[in-house]
N, C-alpha and C. Protein backbone atom coordinates (compact mmCIF):
# COMPACT_ATOMS: atom_id res chain seq x y z
N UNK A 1 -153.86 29.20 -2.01
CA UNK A 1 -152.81 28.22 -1.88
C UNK A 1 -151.50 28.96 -1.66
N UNK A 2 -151.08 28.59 -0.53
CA UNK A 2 -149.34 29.24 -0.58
C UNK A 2 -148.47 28.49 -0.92
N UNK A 3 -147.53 28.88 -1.73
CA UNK A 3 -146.31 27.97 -1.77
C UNK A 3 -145.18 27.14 -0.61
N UNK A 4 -144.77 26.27 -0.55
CA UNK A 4 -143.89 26.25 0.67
C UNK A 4 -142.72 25.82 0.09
N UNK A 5 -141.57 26.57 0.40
CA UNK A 5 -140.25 26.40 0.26
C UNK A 5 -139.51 26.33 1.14
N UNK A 6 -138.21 25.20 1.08
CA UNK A 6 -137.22 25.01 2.48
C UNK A 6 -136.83 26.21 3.20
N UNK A 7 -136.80 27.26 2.49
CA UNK A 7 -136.25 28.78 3.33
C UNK A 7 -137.74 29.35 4.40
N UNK A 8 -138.63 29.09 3.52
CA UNK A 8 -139.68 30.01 4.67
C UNK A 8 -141.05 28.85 4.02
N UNK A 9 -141.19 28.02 5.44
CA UNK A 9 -142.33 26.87 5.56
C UNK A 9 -143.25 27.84 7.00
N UNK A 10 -144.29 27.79 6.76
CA UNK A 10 -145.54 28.13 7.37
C UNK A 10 -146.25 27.26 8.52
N UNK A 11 -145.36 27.22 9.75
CA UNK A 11 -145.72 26.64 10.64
C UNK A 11 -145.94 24.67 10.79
N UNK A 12 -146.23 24.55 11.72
CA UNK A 12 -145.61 23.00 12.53
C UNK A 12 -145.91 22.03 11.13
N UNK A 13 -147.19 21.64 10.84
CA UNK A 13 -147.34 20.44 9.65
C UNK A 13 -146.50 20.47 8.58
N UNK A 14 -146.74 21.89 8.17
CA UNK A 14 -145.83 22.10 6.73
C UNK A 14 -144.72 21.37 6.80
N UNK A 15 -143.50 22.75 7.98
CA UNK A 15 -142.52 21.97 7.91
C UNK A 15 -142.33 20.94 8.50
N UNK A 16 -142.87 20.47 8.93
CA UNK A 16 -142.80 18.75 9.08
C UNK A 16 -143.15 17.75 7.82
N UNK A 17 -144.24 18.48 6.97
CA UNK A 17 -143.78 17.67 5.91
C UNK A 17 -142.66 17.85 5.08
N UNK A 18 -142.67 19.32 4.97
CA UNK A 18 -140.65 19.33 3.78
C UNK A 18 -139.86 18.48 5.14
N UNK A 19 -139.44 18.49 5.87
CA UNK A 19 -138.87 17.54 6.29
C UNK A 19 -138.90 15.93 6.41
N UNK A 20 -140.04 15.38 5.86
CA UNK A 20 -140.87 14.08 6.01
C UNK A 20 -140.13 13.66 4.41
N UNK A 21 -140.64 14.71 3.49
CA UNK A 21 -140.11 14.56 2.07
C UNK A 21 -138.54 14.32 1.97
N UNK A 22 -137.68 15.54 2.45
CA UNK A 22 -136.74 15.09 2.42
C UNK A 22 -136.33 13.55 3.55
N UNK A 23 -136.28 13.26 4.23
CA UNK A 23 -136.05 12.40 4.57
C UNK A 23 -136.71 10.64 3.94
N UNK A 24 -137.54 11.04 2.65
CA UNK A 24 -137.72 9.96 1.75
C UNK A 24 -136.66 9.83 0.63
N UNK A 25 -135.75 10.55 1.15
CA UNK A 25 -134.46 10.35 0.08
C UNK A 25 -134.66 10.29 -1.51
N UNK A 26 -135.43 11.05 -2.29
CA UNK A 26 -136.23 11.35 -3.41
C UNK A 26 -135.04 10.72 -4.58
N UNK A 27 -135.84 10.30 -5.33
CA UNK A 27 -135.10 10.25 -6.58
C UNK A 27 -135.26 11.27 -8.04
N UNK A 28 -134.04 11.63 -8.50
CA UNK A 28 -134.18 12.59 -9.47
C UNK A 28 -135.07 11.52 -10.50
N UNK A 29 -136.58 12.19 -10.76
CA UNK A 29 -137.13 11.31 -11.01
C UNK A 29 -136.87 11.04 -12.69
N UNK A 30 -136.12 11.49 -13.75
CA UNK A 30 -135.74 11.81 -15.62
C UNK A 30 -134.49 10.97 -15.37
N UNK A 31 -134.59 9.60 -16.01
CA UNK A 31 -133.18 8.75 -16.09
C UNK A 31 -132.17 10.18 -16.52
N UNK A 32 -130.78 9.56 -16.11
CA UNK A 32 -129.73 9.63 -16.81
C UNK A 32 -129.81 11.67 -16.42
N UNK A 33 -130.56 12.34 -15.97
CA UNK A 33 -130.25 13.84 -15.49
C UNK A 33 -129.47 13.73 -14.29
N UNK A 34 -128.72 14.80 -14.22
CA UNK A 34 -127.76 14.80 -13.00
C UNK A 34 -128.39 15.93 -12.24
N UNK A 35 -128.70 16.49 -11.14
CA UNK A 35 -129.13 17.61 -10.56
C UNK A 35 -128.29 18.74 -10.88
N UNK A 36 -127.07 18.88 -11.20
CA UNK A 36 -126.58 20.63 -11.33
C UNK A 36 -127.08 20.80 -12.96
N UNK A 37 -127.89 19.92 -13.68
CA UNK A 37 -128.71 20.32 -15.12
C UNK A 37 -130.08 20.86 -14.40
N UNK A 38 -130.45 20.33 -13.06
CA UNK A 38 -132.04 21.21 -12.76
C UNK A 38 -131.37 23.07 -12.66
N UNK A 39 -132.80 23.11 -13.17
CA UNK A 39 -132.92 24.89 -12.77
C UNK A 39 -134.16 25.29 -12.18
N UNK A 40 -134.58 26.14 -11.13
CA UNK A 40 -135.32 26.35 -9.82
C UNK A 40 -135.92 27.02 -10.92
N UNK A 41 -137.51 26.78 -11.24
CA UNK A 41 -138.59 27.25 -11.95
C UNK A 41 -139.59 27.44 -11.02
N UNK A 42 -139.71 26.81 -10.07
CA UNK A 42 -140.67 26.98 -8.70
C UNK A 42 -141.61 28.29 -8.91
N UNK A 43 -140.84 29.22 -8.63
CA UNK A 43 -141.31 30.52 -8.13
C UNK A 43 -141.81 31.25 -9.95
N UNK A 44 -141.54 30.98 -10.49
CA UNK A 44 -141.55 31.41 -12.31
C UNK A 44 -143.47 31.65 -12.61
N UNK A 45 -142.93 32.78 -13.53
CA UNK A 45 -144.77 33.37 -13.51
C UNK A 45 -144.64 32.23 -14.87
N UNK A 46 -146.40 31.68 -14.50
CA UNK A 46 -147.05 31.38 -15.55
C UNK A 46 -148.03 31.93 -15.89
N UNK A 47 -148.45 32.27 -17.74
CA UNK A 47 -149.67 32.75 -18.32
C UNK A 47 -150.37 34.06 -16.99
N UNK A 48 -149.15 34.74 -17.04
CA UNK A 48 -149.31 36.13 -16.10
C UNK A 48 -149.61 36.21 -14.90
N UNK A 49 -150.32 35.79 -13.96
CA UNK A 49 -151.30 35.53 -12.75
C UNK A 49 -150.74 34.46 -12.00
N UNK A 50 -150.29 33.32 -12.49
CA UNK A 50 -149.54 32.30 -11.31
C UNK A 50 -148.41 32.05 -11.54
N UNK A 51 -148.09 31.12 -10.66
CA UNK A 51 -146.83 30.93 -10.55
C UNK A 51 -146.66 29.48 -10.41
N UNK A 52 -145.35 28.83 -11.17
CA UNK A 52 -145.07 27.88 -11.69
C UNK A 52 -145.27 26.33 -10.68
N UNK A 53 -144.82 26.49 -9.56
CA UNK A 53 -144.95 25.77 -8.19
C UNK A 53 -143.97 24.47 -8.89
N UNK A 54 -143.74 24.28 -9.75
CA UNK A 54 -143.11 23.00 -9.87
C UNK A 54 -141.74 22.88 -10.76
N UNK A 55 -140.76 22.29 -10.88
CA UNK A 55 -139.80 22.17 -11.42
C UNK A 55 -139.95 21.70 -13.31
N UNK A 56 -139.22 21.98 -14.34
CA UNK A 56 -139.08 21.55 -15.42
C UNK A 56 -137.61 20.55 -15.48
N UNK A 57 -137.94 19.45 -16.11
CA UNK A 57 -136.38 18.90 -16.01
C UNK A 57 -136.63 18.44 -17.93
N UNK A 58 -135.52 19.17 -18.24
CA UNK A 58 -135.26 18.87 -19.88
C UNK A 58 -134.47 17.91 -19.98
N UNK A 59 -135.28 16.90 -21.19
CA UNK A 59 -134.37 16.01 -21.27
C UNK A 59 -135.06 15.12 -22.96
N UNK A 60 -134.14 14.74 -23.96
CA UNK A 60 -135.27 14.14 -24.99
C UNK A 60 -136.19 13.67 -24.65
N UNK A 61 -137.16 13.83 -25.67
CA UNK A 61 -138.25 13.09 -26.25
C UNK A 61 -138.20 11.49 -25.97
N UNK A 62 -138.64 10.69 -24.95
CA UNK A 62 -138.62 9.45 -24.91
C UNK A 62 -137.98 9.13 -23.51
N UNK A 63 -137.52 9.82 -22.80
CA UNK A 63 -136.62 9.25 -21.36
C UNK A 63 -137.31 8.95 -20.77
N UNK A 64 -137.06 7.87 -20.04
CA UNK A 64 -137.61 7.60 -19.23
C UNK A 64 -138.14 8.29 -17.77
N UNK A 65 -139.29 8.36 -17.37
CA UNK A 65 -139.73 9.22 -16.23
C UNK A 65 -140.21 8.25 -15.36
N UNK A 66 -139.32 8.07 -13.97
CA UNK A 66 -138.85 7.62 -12.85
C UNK A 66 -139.63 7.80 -11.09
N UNK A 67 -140.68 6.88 -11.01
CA UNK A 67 -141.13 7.17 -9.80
C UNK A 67 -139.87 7.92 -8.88
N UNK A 68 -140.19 9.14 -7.85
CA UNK A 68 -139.12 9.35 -7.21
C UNK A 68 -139.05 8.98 -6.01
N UNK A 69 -140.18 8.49 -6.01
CA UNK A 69 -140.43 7.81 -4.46
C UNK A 69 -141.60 6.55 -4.87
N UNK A 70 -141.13 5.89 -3.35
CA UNK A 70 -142.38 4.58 -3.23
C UNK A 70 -143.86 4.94 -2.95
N UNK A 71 -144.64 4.27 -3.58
CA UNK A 71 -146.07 4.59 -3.00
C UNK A 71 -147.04 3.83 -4.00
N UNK A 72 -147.84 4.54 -4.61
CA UNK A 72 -149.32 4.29 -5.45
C UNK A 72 -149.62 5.14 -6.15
N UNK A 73 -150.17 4.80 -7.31
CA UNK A 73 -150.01 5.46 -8.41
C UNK A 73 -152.14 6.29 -7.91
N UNK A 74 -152.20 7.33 -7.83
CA UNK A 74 -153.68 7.85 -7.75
C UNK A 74 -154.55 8.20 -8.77
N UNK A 75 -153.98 8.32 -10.17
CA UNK A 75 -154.33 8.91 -11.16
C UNK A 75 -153.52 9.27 -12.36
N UNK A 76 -154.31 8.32 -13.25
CA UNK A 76 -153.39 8.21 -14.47
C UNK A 76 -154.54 8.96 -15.47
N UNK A 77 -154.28 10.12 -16.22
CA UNK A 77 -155.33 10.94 -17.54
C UNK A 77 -154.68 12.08 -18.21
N UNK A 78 -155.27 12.52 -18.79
CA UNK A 78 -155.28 13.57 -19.78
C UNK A 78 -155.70 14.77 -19.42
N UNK A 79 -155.30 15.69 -19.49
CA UNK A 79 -155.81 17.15 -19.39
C UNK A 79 -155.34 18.49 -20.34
N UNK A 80 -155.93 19.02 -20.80
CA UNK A 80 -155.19 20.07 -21.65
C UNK A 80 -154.06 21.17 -20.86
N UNK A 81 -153.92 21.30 -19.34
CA UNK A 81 -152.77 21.97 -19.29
C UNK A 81 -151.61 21.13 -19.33
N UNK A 82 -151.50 19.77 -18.52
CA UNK A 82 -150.94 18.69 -18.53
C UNK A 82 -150.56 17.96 -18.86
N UNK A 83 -151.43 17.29 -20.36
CA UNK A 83 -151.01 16.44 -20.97
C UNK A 83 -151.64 15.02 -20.63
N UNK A 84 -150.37 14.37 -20.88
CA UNK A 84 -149.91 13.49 -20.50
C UNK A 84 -149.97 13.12 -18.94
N UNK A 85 -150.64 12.69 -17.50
CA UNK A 85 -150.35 13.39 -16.52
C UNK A 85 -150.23 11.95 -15.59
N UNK A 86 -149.35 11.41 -14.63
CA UNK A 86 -149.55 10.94 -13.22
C UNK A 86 -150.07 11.64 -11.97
N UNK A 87 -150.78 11.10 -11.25
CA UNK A 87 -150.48 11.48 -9.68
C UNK A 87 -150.23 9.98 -9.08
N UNK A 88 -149.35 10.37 -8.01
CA UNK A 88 -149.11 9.51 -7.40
C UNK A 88 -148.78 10.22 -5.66
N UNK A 89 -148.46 9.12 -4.67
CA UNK A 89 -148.28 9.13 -3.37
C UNK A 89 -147.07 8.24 -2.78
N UNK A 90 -146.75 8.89 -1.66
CA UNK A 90 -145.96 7.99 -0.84
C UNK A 90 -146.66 6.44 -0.52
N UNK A 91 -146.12 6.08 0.41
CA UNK A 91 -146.81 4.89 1.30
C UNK A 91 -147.79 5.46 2.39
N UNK A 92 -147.86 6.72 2.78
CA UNK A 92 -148.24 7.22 3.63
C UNK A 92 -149.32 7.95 3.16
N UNK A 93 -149.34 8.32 2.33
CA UNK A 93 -150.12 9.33 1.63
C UNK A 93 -150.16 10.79 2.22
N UNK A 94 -148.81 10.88 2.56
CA UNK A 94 -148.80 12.32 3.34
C UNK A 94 -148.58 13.73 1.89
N UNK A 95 -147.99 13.09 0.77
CA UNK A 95 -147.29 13.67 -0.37
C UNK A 95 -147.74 12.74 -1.31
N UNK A 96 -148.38 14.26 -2.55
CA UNK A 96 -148.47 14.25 -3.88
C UNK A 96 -147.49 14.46 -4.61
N UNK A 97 -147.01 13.63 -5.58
CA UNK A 97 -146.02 13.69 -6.69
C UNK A 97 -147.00 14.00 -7.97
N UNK A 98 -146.79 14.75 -8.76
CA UNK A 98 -147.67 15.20 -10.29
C UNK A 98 -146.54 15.34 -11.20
N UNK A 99 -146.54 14.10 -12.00
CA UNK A 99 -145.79 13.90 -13.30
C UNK A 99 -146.50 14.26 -14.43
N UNK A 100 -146.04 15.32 -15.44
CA UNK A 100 -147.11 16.18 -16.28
C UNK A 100 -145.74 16.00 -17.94
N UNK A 101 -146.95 16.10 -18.40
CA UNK A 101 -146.06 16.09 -20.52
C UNK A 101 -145.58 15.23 -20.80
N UNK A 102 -145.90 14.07 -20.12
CA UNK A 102 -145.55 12.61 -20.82
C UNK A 102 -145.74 12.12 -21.79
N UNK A 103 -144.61 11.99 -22.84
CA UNK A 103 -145.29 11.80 -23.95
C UNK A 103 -145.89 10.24 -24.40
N UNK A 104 -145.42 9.85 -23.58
CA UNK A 104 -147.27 8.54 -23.21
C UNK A 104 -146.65 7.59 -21.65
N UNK A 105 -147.48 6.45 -21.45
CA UNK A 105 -147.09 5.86 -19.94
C UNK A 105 -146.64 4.67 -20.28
N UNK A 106 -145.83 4.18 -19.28
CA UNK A 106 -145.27 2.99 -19.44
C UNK A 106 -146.32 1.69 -18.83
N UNK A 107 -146.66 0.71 -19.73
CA UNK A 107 -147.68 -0.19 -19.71
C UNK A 107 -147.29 -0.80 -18.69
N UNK A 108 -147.69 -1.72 -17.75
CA UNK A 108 -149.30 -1.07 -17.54
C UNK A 108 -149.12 -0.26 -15.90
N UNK A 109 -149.67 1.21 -16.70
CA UNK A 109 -149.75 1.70 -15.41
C UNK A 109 -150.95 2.04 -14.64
N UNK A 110 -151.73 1.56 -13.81
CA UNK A 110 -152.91 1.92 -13.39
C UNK A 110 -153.34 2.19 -11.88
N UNK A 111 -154.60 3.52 -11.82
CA UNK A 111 -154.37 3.49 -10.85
C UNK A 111 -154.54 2.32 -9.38
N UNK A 112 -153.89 2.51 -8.37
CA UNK A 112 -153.82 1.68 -6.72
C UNK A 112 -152.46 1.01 -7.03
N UNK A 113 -151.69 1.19 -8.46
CA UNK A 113 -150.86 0.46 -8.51
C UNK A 113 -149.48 0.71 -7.60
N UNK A 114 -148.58 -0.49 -6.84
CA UNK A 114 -147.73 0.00 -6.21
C UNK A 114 -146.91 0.80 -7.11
N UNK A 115 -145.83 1.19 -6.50
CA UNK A 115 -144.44 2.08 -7.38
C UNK A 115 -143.31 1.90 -6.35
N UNK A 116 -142.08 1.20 -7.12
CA UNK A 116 -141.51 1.38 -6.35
C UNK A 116 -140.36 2.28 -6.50
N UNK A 117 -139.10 3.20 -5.77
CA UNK A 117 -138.78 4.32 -6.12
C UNK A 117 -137.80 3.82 -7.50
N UNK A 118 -137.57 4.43 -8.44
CA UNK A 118 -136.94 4.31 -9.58
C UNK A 118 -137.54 3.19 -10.47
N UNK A 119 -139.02 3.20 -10.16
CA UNK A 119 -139.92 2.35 -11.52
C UNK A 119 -140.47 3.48 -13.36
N UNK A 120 -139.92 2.98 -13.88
CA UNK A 120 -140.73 3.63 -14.63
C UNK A 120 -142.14 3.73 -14.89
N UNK A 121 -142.55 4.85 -14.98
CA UNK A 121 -143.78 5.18 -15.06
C UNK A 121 -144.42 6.02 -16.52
N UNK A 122 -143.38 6.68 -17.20
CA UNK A 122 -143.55 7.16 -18.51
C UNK A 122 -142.47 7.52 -19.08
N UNK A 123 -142.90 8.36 -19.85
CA UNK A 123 -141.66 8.69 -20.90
C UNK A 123 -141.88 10.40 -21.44
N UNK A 124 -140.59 11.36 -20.97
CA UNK A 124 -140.55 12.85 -21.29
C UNK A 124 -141.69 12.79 -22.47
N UNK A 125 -142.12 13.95 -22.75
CA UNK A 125 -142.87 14.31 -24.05
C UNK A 125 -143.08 15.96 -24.14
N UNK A 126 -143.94 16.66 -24.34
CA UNK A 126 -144.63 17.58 -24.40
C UNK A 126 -146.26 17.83 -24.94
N UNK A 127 -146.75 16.95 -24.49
CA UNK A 127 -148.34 17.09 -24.45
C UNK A 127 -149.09 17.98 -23.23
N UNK A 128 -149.84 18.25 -23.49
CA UNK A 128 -151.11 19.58 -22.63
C UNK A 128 -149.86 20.62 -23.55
N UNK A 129 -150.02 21.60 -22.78
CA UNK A 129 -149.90 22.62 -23.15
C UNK A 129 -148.26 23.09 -23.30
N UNK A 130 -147.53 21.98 -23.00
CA UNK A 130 -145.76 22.24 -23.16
C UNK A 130 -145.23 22.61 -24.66
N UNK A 131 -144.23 23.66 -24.33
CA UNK A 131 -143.74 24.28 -25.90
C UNK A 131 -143.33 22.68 -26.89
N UNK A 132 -143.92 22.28 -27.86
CA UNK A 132 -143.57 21.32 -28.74
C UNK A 132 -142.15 21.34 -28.91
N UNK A 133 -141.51 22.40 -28.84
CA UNK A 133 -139.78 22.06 -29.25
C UNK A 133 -138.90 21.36 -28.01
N UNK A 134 -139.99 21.83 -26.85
CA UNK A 134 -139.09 21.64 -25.47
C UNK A 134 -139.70 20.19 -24.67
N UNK A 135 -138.85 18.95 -24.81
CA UNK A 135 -139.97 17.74 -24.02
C UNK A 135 -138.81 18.55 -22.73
N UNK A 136 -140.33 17.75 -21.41
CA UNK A 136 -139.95 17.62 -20.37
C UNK A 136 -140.53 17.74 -19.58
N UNK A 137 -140.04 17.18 -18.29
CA UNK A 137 -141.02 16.39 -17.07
C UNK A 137 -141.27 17.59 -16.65
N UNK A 138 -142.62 18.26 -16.05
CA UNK A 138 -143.21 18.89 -14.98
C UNK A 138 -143.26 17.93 -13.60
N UNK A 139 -142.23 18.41 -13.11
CA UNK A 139 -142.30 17.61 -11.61
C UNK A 139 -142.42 18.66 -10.57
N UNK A 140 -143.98 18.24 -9.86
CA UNK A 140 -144.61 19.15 -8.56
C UNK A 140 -144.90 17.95 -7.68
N UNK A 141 -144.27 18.59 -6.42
CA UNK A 141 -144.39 17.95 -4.89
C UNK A 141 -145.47 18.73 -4.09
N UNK A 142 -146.99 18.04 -3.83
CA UNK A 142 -147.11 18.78 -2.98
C UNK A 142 -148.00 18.45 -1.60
N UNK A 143 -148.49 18.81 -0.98
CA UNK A 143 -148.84 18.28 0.69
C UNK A 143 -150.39 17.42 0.46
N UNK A 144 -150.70 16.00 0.52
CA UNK A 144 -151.94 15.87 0.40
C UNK A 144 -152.87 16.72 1.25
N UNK A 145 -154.15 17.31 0.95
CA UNK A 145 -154.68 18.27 1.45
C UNK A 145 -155.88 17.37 2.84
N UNK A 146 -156.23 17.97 4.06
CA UNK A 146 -156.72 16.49 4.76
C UNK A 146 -158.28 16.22 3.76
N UNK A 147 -158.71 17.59 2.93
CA UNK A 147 -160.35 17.23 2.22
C UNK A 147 -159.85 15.98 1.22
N UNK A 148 -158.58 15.47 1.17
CA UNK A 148 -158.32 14.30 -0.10
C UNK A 148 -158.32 14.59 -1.36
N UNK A 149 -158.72 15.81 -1.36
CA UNK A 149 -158.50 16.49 -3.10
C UNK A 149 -156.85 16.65 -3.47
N UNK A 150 -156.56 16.02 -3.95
CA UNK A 150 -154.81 15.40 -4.12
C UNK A 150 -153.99 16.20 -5.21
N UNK A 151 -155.16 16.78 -5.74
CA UNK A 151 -154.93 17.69 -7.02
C UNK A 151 -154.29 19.01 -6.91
N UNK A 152 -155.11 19.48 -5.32
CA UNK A 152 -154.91 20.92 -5.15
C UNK A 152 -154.02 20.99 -3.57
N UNK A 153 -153.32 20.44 -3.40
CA UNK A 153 -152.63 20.54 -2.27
C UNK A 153 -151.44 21.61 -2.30
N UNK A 154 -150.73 21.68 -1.44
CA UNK A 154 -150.07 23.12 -0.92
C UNK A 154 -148.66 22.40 -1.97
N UNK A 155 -147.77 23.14 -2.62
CA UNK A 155 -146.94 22.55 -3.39
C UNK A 155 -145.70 22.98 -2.40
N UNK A 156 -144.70 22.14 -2.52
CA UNK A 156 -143.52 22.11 -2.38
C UNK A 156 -142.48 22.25 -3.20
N UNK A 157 -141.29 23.10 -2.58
CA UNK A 157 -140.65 23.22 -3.64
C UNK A 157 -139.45 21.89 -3.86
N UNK A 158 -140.05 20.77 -5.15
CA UNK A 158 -138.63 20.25 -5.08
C UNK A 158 -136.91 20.74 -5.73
N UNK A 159 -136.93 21.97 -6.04
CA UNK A 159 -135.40 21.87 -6.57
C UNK A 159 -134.49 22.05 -5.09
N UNK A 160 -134.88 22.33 -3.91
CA UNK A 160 -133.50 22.22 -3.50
C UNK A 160 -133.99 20.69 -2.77
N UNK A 161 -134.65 20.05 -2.66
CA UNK A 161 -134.84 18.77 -1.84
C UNK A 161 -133.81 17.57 -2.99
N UNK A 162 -134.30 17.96 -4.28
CA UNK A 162 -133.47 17.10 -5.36
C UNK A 162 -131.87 17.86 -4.87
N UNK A 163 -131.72 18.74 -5.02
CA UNK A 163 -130.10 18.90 -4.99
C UNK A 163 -129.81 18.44 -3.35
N UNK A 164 -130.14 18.92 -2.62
CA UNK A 164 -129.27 18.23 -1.48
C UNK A 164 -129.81 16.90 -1.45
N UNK A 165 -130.28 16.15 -1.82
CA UNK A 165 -130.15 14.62 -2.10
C UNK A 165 -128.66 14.42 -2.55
N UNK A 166 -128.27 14.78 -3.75
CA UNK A 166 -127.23 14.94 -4.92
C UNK A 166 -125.90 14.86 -3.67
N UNK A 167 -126.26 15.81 -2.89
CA UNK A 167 -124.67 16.34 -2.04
C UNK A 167 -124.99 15.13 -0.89
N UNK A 168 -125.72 14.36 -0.46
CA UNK A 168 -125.57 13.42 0.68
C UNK A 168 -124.41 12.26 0.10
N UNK A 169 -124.11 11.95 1.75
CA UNK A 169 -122.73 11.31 1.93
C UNK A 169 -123.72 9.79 1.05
């Protein structure tokens, strides 16, 4: 799996999808965070061997966590790295959104369900494997893959797609 980031995207689909993404005008998906509180974790080693692919946004125990886009909810469960976990999609199903450490979901969320952008969908926590002192959203963007395995698709980086949202007129 390679990473893809706005500086160096890997030929025609890719960047056509970071461009597809940004042009869904994303929502910072943690009520009440402002984007110059994100910090670019993207590239950040995890448990030695990988690397982070997705953003952390800190924020208490209980905030609300914010479809950032419209689409369908694909998968609502539990997992021990995760937690707490969503997947969800555009309308298109071109892009995976993975909402992770929720510390539970907002009723009733199930999956095929629509979403529309700024619905709630859960609430910060730290379940799977997140430091207990630290709640907060694991938010990963990444390319649905064409085998439909939605899980393992090519990730995107959202911290600069969230900040230049922030700076549009």
């Amino acid at each position: 799996m390679v990473p893809l980031t706005t500086a160096a995207v890997l030929g025609g689909s890719a960047e056509a999808d970071v461009a597809y993404v940004r042009s869904r005008r994303l929502m910072l998906p943690v009520a009440g965070i402002r984007t110059d509180q994100l910090s670019d974790s993207f590239d950040a080693a995890r448990d030695g061997s990988r690397r982070h692919h997705a953003i952390d946004i800190l924020a208490p125990r209980g905030t609300p966590v914010l479809a950032a886009d419209d689409g369908r909810v694909l998968r609502v469960s539990w997992n021990s790295a995760g937690g707490n976990t969503v997947y969800a999609t555009d309308g298109d199903s071109r892009i995976v959104y993975y909402y992770a450490h929720l510390d539970h979901y907002h009723e009733p969320l199930e999956v095929g369900m629509h979403l529309a952008k700024g619905d709630t969908i859960g609430f910060v926590g730290t379940t799977g494997n997140a430091p207990k002192d630290i709640p907060h959203l694991h938010f990963q963007i990444m390319r649905m893959p064409h085998d439909g395995k939605y899980w393992d698709g090519d990730p995107i980086d959202p911290f600069p797609i969230l900040r230049e949202e922030a700076e549009r007129p």
